[in-house]
PDB file of N, CA and C in Angstrom:
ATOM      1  N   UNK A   1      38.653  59.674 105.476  1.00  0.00           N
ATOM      2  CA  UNK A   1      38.616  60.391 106.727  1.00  0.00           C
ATOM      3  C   UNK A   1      37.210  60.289 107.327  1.00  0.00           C
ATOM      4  N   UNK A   2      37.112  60.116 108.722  1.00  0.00           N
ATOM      5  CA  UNK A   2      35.975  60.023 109.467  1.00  0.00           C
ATOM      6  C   UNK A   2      35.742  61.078 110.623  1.00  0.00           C
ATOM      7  N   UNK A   3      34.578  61.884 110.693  1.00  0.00           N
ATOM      8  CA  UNK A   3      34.295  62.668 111.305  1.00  0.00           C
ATOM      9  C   UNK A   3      34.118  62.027 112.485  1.00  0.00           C
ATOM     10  N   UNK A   4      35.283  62.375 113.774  1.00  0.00           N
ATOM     11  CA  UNK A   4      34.896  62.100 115.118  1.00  0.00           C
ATOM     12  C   UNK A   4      34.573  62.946 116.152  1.00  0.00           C
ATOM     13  N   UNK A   5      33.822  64.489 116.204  1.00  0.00           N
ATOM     14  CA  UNK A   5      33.616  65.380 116.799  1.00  0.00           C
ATOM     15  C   UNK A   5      33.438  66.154 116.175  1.00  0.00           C
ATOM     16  N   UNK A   6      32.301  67.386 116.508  1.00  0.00           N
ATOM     17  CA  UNK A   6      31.980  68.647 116.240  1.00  0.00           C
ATOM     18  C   UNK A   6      31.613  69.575 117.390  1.00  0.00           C
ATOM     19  N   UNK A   7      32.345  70.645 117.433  1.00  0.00           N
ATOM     20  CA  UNK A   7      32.722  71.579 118.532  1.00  0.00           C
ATOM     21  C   UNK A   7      31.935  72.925 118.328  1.00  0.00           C
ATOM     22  N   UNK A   8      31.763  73.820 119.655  1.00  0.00           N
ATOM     23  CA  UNK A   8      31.820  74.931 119.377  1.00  0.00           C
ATOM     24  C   UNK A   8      33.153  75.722 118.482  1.00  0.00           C
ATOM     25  N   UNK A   9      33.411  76.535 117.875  1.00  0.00           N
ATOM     26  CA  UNK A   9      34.306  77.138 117.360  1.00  0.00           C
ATOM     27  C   UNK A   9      35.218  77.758 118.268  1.00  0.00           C
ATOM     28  N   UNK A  10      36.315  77.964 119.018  1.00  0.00           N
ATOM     29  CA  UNK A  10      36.768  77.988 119.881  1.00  0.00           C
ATOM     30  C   UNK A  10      37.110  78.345 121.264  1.00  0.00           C
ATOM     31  N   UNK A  11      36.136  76.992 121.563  1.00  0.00           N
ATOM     32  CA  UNK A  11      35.856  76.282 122.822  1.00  0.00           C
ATOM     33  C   UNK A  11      37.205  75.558 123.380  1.00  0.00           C
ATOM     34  N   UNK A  12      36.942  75.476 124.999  1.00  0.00           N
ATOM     35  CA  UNK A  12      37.801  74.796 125.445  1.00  0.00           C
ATOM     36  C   UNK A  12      37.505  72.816 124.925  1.00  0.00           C
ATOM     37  N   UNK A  13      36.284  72.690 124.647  1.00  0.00           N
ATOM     38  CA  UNK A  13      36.113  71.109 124.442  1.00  0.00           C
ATOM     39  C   UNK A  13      36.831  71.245 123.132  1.00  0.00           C
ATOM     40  N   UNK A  14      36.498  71.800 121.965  1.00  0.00           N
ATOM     41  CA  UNK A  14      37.481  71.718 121.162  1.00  0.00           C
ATOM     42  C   UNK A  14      39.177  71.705 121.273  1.00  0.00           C
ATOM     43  N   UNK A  15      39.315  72.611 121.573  1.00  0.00           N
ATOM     44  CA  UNK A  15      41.065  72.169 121.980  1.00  0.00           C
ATOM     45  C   UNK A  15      41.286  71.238 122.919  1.00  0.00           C
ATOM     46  N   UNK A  16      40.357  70.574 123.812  1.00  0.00           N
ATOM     47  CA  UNK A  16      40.831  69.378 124.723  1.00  0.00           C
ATOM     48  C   UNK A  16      40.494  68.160 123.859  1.00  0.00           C
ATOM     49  N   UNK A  17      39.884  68.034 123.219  1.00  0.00           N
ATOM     50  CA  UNK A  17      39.255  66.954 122.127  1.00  0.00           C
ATOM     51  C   UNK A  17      40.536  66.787 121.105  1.00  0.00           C
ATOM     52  N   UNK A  18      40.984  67.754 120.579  1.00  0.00           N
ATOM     53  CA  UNK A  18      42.508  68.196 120.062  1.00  0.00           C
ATOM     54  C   UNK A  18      44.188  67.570 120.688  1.00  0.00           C
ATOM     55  N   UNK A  19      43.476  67.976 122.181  1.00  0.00           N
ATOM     56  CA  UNK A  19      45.317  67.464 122.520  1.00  0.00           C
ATOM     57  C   UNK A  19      44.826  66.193 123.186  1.00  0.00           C
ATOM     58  N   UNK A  20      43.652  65.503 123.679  1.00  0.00           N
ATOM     59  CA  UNK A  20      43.168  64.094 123.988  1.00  0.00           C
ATOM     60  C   UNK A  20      43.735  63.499 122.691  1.00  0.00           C
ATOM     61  N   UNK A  21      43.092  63.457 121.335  1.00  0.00           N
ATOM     62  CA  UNK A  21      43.979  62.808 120.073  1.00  0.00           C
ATOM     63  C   UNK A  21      44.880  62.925 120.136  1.00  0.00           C
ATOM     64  N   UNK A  22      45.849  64.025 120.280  1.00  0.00           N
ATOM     65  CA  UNK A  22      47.491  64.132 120.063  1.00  0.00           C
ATOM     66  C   UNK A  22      47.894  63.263 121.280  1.00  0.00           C
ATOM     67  N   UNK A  23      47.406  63.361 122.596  1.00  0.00           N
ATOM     68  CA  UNK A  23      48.318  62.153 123.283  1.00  0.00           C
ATOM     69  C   UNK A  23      48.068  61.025 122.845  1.00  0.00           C
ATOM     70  N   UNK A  24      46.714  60.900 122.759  1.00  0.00           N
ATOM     71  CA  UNK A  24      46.918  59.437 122.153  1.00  0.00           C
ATOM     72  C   UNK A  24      48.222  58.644 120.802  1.00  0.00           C
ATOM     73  N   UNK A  25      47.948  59.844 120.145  1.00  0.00           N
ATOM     74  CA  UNK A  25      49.154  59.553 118.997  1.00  0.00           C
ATOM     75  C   UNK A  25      48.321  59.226 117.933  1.00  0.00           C
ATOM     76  N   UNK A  26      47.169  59.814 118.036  1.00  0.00           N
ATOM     77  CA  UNK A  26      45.739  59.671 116.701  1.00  0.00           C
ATOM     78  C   UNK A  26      46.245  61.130 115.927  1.00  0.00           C
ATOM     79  N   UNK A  27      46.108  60.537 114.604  1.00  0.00           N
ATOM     80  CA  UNK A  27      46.306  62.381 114.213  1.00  0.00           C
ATOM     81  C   UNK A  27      45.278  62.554 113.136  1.00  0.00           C
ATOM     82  N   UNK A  28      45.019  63.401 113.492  1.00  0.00           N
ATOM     83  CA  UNK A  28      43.939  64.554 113.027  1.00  0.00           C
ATOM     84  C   UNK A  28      43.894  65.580 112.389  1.00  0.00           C
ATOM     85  N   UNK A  29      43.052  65.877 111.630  1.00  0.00           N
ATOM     86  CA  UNK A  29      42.777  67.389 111.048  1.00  0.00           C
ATOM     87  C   UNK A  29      41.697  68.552 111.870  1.00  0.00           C
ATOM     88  N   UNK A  30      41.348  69.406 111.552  1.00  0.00           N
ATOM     89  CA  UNK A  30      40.430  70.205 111.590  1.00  0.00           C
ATOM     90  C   UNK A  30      39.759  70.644 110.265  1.00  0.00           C
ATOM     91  N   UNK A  31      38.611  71.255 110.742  1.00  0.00           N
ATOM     92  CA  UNK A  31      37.759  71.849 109.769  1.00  0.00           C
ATOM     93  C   UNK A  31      36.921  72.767 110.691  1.00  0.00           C
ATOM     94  N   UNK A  32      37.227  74.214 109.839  1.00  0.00           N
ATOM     95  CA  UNK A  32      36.319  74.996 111.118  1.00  0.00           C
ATOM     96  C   UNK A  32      35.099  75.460 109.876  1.00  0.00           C
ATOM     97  N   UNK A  33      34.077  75.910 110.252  1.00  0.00           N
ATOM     98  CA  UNK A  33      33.313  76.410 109.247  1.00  0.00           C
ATOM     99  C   UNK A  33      32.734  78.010 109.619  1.00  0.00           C
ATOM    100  N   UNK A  34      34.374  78.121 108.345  1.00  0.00           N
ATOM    101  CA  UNK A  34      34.422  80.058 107.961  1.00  0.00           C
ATOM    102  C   UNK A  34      33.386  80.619 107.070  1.00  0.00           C
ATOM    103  N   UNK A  35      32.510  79.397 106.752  1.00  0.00           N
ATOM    104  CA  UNK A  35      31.783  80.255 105.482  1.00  0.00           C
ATOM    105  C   UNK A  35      30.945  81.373 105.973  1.00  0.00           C
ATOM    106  N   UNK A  36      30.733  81.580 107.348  1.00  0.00           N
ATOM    107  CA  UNK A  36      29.662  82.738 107.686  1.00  0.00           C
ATOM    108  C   UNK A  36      30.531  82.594 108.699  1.00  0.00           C
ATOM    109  N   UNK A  37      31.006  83.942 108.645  1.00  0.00           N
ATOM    110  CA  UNK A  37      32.092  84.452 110.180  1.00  0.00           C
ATOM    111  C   UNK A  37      30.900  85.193 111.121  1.00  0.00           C
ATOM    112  N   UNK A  38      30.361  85.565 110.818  1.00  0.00           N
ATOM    113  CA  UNK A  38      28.955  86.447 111.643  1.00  0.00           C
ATOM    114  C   UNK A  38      28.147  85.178 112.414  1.00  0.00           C
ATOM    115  N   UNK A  39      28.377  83.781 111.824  1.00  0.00           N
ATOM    116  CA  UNK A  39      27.308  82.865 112.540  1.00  0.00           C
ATOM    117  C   UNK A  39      27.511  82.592 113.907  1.00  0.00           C
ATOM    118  N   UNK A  40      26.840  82.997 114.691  1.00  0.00           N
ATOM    119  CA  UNK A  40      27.607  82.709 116.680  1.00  0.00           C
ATOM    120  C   UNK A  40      27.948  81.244 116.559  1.00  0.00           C
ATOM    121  N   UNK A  41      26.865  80.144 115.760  1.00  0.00           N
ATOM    122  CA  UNK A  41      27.074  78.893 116.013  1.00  0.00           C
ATOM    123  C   UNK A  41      27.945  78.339 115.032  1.00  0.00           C
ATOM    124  N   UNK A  42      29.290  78.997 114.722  1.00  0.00           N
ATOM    125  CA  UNK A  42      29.922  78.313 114.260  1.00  0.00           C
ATOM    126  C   UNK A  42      30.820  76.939 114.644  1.00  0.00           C
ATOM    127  N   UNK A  43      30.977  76.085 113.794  1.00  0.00           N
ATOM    128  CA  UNK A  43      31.400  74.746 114.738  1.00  0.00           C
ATOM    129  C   UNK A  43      33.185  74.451 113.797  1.00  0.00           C
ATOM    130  N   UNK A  44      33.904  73.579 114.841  1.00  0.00           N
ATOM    131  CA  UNK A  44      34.851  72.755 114.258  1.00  0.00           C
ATOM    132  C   UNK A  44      34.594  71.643 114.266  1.00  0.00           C
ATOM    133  N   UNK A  45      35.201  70.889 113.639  1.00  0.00           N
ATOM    134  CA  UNK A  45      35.136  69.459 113.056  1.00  0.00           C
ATOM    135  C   UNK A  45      36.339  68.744 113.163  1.00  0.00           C
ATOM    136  N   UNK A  46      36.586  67.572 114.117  1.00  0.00           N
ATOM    137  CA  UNK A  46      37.476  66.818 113.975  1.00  0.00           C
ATOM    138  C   UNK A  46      37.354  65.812 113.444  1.00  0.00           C
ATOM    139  N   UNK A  47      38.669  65.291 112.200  1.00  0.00           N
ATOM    140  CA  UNK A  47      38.752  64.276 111.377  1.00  0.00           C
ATOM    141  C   UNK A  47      39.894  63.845 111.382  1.00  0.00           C
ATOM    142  N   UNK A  48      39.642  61.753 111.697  1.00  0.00           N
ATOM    143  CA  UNK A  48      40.870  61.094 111.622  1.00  0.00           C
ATOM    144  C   UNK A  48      40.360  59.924 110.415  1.00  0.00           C
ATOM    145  N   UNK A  49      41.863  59.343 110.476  1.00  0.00           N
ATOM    146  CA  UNK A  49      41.793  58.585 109.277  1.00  0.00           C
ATOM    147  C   UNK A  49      40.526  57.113 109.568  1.00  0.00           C
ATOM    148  N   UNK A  50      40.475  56.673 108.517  1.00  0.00           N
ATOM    149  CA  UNK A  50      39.174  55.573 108.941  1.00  0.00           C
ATOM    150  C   UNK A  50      39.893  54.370 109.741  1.00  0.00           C
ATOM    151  N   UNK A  51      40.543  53.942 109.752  1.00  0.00           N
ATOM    152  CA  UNK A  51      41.176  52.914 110.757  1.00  0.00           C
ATOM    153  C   UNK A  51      41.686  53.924 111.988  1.00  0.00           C
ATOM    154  N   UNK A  52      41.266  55.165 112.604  1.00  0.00           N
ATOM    155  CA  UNK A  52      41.761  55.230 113.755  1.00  0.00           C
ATOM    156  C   UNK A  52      40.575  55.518 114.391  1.00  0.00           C
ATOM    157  N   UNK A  53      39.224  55.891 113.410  1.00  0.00           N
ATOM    158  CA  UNK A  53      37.985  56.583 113.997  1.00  0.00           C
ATOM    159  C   UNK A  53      37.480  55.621 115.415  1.00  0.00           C
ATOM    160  N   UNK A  54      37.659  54.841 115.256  1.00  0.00           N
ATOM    161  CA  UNK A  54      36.703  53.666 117.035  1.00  0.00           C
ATOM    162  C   UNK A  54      37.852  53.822 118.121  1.00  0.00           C
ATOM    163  N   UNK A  55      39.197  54.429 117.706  1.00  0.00           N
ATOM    164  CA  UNK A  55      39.913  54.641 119.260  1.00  0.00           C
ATOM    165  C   UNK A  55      40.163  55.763 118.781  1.00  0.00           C
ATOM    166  N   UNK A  56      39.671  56.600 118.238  1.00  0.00           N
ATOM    167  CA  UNK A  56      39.364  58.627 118.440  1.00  0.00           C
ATOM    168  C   UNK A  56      38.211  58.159 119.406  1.00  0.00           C
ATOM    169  N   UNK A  57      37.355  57.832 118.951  1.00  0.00           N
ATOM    170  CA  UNK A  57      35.799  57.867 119.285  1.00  0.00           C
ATOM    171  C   UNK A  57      35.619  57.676 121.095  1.00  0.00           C
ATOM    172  N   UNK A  58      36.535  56.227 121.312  1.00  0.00           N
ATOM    173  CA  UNK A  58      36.643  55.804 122.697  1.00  0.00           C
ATOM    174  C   UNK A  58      37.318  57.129 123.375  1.00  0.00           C
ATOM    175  N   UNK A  59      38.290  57.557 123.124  1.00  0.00           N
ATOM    176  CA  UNK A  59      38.947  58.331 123.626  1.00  0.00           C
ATOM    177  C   UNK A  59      38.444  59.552 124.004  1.00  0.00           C
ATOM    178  N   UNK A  60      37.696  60.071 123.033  1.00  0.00           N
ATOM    179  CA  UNK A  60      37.069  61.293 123.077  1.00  0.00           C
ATOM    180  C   UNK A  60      35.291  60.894 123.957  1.00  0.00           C
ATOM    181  N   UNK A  61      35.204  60.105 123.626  1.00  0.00           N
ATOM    182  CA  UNK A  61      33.842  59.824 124.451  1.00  0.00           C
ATOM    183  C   UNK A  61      34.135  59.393 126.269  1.00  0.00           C
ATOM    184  N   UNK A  62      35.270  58.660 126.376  1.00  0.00           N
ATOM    185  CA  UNK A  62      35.878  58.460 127.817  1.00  0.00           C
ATOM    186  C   UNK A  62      36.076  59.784 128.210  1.00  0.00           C
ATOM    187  N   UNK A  63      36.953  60.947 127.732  1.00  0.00           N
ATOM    188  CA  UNK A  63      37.245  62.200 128.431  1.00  0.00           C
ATOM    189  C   UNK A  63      36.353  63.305 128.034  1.00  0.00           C
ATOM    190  N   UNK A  64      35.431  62.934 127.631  1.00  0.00           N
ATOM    191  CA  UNK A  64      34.110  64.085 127.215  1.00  0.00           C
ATOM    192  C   UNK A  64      33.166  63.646 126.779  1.00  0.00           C
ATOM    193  N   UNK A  65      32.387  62.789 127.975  1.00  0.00           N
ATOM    194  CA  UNK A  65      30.868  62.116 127.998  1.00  0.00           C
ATOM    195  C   UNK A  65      30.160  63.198 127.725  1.00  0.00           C
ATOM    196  N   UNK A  66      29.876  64.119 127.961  1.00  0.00           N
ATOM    197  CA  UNK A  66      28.981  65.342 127.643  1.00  0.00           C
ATOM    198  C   UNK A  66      29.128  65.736 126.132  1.00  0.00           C
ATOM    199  N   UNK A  67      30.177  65.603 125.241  1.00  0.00           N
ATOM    200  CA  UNK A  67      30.210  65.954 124.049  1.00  0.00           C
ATOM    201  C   UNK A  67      29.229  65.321 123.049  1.00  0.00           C
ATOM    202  N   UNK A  68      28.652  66.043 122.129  1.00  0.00           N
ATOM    203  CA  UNK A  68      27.765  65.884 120.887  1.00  0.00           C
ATOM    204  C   UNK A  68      28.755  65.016 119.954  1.00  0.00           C
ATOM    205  N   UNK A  69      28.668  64.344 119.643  1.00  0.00           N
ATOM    206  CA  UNK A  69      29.544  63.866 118.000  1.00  0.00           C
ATOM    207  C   UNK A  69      28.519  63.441 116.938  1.00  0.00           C
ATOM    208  N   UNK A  70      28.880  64.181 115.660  1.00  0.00           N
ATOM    209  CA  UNK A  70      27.869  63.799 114.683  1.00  0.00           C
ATOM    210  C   UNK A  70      29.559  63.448 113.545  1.00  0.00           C
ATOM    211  N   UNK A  71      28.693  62.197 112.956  1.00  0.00           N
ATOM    212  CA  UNK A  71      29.322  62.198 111.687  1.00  0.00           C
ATOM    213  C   UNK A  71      28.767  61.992 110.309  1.00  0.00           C
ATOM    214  N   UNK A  72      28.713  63.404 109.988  1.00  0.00           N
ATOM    215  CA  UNK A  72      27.735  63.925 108.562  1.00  0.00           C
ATOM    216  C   UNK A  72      28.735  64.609 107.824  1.00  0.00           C
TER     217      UNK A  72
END
């Protein structure tokens, strides 16, 4: 699995980053990070399989040039 986005915790870019993959027909997981519910900057994490990560990536970078993506 390859990390193709990291979000505010729920943000609208997160859920549009979400159903941008689902039309495409990329499928994905999440990962939100609960370990500190008190942290304001908590983030989600979207992950697709390694042969779909460069058309997540296009996709999500075409409909959300402004988005951060780290993959750590």
């Amino acid at each position: 699995m390859t990390a193709v986005g990291s979000y505010p915790m729920r943000s609208d870019a997160a859920e549009l980053a979400e159903m941008l993959l689902w039309a495409a027909g990329i499928p994905y997981s999440t990962v939100a990070d609960d370990a500190y519910p008190s942290e304001p900057r908590r983030r989600v994490r979207l992950f697709v399989e390694d042969a779909d990560a460069n058309d997540a990536v296009a996709v999500l970078t075409d409909q959300l040039p402004a988005t951060r993506f780290e993959n750590d």
